[in-house]
PDB file of N, CA and C in Angstrom:
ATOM      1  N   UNK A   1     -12.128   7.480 -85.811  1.00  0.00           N
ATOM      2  CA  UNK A   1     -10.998   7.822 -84.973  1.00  0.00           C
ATOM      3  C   UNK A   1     -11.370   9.000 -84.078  1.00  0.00           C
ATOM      4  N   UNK A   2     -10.869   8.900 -82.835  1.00  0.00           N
ATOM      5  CA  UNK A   2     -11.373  10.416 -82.086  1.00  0.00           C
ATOM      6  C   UNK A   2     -10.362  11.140 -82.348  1.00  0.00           C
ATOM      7  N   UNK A   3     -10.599  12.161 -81.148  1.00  0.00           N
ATOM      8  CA  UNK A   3      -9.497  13.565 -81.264  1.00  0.00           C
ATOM      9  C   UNK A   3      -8.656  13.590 -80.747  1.00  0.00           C
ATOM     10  N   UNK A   4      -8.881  12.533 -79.732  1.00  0.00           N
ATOM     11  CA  UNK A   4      -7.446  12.857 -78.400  1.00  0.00           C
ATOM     12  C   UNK A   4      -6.086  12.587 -78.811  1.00  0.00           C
ATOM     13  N   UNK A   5      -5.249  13.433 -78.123  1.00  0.00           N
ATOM     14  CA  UNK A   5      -3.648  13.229 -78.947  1.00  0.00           C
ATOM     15  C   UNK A   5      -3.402  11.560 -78.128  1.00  0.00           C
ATOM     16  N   UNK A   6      -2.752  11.309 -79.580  1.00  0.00           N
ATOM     17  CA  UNK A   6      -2.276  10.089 -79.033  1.00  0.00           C
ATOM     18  C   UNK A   6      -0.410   9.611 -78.619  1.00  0.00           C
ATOM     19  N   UNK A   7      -0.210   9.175 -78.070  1.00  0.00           N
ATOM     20  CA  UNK A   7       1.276   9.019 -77.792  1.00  0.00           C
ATOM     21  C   UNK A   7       1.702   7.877 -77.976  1.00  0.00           C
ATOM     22  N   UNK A   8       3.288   7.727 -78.683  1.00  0.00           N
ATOM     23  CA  UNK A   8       3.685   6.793 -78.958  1.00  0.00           C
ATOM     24  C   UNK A   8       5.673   6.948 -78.762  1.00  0.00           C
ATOM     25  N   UNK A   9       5.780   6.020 -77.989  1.00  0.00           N
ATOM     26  CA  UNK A   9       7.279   5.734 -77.512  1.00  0.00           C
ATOM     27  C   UNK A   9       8.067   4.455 -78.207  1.00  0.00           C
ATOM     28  N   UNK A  10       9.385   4.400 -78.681  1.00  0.00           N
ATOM     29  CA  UNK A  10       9.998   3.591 -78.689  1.00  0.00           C
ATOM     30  C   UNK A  10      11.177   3.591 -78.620  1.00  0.00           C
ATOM     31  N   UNK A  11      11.789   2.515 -78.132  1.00  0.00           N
ATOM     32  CA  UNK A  11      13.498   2.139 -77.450  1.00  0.00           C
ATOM     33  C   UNK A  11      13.981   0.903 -78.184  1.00  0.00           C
ATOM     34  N   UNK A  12      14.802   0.865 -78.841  1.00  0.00           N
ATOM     35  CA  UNK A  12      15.487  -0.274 -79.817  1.00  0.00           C
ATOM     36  C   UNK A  12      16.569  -0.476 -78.645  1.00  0.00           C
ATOM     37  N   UNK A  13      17.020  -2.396 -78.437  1.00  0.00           N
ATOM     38  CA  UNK A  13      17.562  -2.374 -77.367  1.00  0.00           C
ATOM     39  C   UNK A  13      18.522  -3.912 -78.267  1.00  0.00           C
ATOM     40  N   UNK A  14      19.568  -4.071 -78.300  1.00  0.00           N
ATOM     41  CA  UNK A  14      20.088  -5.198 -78.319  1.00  0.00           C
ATOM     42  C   UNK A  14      20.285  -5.921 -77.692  1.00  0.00           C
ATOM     43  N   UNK A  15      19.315  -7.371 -77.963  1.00  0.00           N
ATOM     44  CA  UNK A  15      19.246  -8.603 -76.976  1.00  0.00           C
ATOM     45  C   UNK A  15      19.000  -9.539 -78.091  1.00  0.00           C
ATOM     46  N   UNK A  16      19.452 -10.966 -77.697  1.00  0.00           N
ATOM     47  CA  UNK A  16      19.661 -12.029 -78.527  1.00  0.00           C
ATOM     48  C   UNK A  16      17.679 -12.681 -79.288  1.00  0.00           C
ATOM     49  N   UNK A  17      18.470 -12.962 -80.184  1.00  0.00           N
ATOM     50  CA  UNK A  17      16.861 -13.709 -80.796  1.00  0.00           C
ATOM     51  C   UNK A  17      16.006 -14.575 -79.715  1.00  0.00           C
ATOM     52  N   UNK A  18      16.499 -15.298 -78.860  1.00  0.00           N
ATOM     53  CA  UNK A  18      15.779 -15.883 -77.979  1.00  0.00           C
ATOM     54  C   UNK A  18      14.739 -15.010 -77.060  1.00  0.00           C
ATOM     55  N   UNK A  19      14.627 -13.809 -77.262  1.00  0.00           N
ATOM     56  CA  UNK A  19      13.802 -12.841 -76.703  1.00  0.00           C
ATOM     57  C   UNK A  19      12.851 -12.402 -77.419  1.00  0.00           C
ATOM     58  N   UNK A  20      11.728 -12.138 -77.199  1.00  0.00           N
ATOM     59  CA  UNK A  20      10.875 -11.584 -77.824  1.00  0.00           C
ATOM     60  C   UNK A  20      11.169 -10.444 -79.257  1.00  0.00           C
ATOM     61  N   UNK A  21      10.564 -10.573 -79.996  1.00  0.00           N
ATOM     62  CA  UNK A  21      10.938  -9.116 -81.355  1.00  0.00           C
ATOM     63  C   UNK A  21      10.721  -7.811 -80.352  1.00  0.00           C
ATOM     64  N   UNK A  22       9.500  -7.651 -79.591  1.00  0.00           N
ATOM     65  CA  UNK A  22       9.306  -6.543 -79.225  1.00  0.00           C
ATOM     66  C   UNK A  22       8.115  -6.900 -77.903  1.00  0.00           C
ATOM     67  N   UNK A  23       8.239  -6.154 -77.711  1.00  0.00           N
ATOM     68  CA  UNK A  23       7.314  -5.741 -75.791  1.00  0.00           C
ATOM     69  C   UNK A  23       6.619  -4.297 -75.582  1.00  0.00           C
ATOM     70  N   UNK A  24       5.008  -4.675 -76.226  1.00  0.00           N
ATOM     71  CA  UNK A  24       4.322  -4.159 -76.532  1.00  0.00           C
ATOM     72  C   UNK A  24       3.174  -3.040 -74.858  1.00  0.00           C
ATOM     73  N   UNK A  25       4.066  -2.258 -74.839  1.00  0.00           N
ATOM     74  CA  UNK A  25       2.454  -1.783 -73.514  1.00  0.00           C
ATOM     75  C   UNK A  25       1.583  -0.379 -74.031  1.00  0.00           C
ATOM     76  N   UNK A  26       0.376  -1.355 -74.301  1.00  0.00           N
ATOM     77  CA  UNK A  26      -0.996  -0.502 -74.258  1.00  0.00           C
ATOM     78  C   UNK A  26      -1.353  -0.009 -73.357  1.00  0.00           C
ATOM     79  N   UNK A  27      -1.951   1.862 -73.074  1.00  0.00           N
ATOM     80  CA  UNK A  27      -2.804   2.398 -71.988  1.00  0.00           C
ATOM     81  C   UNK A  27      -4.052   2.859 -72.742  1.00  0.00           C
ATOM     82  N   UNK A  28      -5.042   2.121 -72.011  1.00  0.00           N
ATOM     83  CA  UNK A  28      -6.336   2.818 -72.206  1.00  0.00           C
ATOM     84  C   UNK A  28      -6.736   4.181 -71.567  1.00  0.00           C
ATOM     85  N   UNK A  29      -6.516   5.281 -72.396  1.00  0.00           N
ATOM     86  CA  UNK A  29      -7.086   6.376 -71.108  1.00  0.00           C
ATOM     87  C   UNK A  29      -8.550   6.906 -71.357  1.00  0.00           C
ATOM     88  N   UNK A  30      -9.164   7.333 -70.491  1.00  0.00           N
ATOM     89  CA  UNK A  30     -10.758   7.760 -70.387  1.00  0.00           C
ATOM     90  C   UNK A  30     -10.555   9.393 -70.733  1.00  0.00           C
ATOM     91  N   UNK A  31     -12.081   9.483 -70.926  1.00  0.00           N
ATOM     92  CA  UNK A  31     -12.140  10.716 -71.111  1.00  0.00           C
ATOM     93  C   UNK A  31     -12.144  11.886 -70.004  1.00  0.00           C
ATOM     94  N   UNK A  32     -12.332  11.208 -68.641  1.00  0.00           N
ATOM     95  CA  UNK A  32     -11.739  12.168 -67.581  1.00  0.00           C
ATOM     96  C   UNK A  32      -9.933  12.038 -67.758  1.00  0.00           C
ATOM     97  N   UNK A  33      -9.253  11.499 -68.426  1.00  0.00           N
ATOM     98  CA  UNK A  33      -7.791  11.746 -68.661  1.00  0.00           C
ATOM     99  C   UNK A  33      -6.872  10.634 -67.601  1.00  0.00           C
ATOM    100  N   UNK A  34      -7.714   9.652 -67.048  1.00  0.00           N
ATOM    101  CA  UNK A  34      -7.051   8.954 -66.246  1.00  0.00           C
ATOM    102  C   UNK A  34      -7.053   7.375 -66.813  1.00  0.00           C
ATOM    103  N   UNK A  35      -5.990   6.457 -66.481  1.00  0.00           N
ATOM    104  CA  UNK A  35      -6.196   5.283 -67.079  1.00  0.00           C
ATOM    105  C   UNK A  35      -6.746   4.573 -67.097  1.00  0.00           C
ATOM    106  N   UNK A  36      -7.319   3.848 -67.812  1.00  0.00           N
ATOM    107  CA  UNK A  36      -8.708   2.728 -67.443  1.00  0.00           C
ATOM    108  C   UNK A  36      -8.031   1.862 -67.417  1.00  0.00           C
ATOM    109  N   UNK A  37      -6.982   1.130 -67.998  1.00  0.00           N
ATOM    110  CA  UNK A  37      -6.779  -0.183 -68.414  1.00  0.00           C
ATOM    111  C   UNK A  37      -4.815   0.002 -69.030  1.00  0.00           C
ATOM    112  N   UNK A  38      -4.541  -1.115 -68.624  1.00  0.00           N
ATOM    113  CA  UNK A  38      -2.835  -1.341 -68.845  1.00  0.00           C
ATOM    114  C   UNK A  38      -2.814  -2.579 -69.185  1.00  0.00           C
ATOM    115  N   UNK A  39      -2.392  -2.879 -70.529  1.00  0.00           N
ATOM    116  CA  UNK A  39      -1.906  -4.517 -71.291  1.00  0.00           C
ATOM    117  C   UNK A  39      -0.499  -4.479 -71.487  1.00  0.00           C
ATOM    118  N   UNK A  40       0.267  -5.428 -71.165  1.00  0.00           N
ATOM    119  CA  UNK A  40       1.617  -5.719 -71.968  1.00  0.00           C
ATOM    120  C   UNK A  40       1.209  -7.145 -72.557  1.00  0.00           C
ATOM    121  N   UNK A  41       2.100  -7.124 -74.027  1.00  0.00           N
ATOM    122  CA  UNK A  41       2.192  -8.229 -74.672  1.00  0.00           C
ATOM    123  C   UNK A  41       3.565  -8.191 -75.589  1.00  0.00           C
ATOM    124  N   UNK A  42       3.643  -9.504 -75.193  1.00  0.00           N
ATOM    125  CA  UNK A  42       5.402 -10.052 -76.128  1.00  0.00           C
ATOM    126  C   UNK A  42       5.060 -10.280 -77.421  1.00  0.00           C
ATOM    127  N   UNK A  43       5.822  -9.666 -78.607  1.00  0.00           N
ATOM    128  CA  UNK A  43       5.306 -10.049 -79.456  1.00  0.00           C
ATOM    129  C   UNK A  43       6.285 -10.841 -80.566  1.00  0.00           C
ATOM    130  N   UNK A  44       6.687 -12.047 -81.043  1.00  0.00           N
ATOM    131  CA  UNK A  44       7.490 -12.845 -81.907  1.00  0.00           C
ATOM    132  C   UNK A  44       7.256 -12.782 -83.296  1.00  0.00           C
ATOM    133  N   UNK A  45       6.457 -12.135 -83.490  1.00  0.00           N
ATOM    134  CA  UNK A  45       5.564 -12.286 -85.223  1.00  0.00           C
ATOM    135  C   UNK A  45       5.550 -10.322 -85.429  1.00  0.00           C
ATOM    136  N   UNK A  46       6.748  -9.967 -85.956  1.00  0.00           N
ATOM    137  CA  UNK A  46       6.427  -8.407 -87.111  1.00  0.00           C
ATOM    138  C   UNK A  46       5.261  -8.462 -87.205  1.00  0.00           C
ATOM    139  N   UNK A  47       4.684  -8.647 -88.406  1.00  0.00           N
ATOM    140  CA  UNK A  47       3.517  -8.791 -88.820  1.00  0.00           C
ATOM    141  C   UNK A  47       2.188  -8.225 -88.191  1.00  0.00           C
ATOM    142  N   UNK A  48       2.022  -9.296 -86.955  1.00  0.00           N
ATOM    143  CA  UNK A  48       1.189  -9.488 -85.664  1.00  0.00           C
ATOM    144  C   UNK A  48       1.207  -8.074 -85.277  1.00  0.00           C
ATOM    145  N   UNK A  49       2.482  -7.656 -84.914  1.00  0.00           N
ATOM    146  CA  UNK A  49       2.891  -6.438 -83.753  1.00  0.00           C
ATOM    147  C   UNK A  49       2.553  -5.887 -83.941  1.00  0.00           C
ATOM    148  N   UNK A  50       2.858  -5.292 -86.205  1.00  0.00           N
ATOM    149  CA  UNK A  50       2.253  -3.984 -86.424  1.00  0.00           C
ATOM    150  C   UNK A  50       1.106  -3.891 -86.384  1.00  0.00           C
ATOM    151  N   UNK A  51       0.317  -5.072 -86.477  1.00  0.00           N
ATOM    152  CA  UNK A  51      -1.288  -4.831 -87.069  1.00  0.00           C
ATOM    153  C   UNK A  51      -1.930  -4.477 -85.540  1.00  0.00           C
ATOM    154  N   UNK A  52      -1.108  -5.000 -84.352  1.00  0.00           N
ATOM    155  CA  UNK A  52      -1.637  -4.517 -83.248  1.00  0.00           C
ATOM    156  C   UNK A  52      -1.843  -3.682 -83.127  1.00  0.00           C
ATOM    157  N   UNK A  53      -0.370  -2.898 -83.162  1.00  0.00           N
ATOM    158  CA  UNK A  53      -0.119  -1.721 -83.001  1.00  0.00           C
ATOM    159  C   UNK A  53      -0.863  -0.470 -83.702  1.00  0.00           C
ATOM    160  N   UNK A  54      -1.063  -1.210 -85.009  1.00  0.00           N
ATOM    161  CA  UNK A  54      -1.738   0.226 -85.916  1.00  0.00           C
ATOM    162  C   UNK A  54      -3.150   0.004 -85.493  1.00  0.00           C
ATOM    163  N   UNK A  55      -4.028  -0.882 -85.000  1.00  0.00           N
ATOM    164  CA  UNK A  55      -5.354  -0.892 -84.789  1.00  0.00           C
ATOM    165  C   UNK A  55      -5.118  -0.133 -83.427  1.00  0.00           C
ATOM    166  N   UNK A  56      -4.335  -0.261 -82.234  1.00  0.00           N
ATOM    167  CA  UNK A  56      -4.833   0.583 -81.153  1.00  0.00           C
ATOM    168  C   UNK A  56      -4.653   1.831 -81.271  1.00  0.00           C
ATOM    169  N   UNK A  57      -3.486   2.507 -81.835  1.00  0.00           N
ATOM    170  CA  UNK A  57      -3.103   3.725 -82.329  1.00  0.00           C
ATOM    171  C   UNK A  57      -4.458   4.376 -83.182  1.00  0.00           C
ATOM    172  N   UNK A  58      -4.588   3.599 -83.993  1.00  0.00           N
ATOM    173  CA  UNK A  58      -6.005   3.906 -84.669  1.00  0.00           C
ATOM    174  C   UNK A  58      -7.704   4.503 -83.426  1.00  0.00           C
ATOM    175  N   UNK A  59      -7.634   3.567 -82.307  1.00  0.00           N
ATOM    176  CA  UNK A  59      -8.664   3.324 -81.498  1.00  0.00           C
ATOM    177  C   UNK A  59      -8.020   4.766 -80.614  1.00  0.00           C
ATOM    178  N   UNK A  60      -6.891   5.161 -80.409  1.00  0.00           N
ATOM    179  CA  UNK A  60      -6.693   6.157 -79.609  1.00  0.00           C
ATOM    180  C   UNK A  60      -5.761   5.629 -78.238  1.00  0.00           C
ATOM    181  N   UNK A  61      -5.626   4.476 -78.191  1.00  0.00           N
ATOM    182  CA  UNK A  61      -4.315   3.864 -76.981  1.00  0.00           C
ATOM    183  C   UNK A  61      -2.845   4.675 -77.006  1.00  0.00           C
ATOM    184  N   UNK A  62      -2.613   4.673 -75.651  1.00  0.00           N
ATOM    185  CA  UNK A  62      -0.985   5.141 -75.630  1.00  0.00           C
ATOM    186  C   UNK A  62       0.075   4.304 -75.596  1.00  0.00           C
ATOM    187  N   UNK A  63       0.870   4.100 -76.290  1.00  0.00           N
ATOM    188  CA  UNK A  63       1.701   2.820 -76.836  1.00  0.00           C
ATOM    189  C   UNK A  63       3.159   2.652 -76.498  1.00  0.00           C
ATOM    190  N   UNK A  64       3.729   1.758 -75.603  1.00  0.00           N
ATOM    191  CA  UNK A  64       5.167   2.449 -75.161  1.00  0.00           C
ATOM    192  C   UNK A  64       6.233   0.727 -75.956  1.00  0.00           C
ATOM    193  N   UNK A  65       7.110   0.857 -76.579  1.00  0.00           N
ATOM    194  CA  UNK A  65       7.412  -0.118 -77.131  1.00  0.00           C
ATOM    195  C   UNK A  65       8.837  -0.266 -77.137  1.00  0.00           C
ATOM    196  N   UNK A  66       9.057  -1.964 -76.921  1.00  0.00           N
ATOM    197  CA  UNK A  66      10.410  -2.032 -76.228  1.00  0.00           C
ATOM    198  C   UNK A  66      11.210  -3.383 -77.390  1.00  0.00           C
ATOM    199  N   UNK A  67      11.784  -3.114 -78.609  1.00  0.00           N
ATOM    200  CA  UNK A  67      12.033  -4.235 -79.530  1.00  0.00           C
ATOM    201  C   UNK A  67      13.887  -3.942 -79.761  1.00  0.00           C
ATOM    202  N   UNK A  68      13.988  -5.130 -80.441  1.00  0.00           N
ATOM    203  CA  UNK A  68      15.297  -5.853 -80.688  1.00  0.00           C
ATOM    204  C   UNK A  68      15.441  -5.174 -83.002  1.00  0.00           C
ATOM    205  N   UNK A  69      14.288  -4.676 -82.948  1.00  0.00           N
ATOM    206  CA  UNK A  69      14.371  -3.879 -84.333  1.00  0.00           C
ATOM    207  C   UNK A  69      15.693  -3.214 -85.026  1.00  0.00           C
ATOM    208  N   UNK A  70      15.858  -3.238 -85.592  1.00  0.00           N
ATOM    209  CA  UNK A  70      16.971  -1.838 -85.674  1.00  0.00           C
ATOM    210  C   UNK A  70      16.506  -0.562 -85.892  1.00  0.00           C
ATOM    211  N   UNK A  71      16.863   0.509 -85.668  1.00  0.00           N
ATOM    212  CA  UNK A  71      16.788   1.513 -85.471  1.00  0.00           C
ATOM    213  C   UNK A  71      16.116   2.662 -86.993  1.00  0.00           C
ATOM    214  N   UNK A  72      16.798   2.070 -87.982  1.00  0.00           N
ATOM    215  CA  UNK A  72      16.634   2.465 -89.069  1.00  0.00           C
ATOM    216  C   UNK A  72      15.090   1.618 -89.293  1.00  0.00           C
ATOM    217  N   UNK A  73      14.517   1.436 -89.202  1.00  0.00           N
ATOM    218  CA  UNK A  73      13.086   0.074 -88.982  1.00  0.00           C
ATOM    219  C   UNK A  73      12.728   0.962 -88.513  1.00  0.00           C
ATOM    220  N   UNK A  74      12.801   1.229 -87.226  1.00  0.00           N
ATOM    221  CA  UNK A  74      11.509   1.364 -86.415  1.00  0.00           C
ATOM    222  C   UNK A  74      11.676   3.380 -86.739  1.00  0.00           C
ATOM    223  N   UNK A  75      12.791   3.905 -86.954  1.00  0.00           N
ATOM    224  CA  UNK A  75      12.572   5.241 -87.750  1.00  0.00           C
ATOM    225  C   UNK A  75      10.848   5.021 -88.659  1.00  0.00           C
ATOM    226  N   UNK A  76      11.439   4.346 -89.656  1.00  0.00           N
ATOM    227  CA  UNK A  76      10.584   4.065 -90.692  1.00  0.00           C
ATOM    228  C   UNK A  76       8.994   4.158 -90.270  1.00  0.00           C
ATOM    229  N   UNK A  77       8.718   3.175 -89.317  1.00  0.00           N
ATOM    230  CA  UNK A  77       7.691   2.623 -88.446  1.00  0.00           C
ATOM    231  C   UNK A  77       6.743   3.705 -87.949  1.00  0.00           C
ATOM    232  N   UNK A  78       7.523   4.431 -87.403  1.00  0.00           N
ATOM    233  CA  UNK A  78       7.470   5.074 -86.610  1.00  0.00           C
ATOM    234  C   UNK A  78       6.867   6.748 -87.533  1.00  0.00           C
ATOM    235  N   UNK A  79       6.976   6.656 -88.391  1.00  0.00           N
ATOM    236  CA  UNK A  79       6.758   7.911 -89.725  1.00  0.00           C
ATOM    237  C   UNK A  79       5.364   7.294 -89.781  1.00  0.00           C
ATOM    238  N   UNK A  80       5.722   6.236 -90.164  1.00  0.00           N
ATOM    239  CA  UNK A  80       4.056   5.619 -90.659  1.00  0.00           C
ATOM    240  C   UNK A  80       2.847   5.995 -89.591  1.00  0.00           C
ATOM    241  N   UNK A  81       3.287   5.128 -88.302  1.00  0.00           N
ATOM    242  CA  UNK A  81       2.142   5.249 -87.501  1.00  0.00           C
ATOM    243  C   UNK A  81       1.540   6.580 -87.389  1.00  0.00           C
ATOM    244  N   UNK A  82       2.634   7.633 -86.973  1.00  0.00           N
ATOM    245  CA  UNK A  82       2.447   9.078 -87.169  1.00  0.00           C
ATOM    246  C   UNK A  82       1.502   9.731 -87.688  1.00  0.00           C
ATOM    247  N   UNK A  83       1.087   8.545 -88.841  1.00  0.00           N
ATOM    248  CA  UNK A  83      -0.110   9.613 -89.738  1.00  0.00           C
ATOM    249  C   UNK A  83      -1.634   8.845 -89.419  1.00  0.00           C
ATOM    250  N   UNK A  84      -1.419   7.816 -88.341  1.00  0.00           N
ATOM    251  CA  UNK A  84      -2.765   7.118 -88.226  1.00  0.00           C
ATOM    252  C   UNK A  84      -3.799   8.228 -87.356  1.00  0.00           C
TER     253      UNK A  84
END
């Protein structure tokens, strides 16, 4: 794992099941501090999301996240990643 602080955002939003669980955007930033690279991905599978999520958090990505979770969840979630 490197050193750089890493950042992590999230917004719990009520919208019907026919929408994605969550709406995932990755930033790659360089070590001059500017962005290399921007991914969004929809994600339907928990599971999937977190393991995404905890491997880029892990790699050092800045993570901005947009889900249908509840609030008390992604509290939770959100403790965890904290310590990656």
């Amino acid at each position: 794992m490197n050193d750089k602080y890493v950042r992590i955002c999230a917004y719990t939003v009520n919208y019907g099941e026919e929408e994605p669980l969550a709406s995932v955007r990755f930033t790659s930033i360089g070590e001059d501090g500017k962005v290399n690279a921007v991914e969004q991905v929809h994600y339907w599978n928990e599971q999937y999301c977190n393991g995404h999520i905890e491997n880029a958090l892990a790699s050092g990505f800045e993570i901005c996240l947009i889900t249908r979770l509840n609030k008390r969840i992604m509290r939770k979630r959100m403790k965890e990643w904290s310590k990656i």
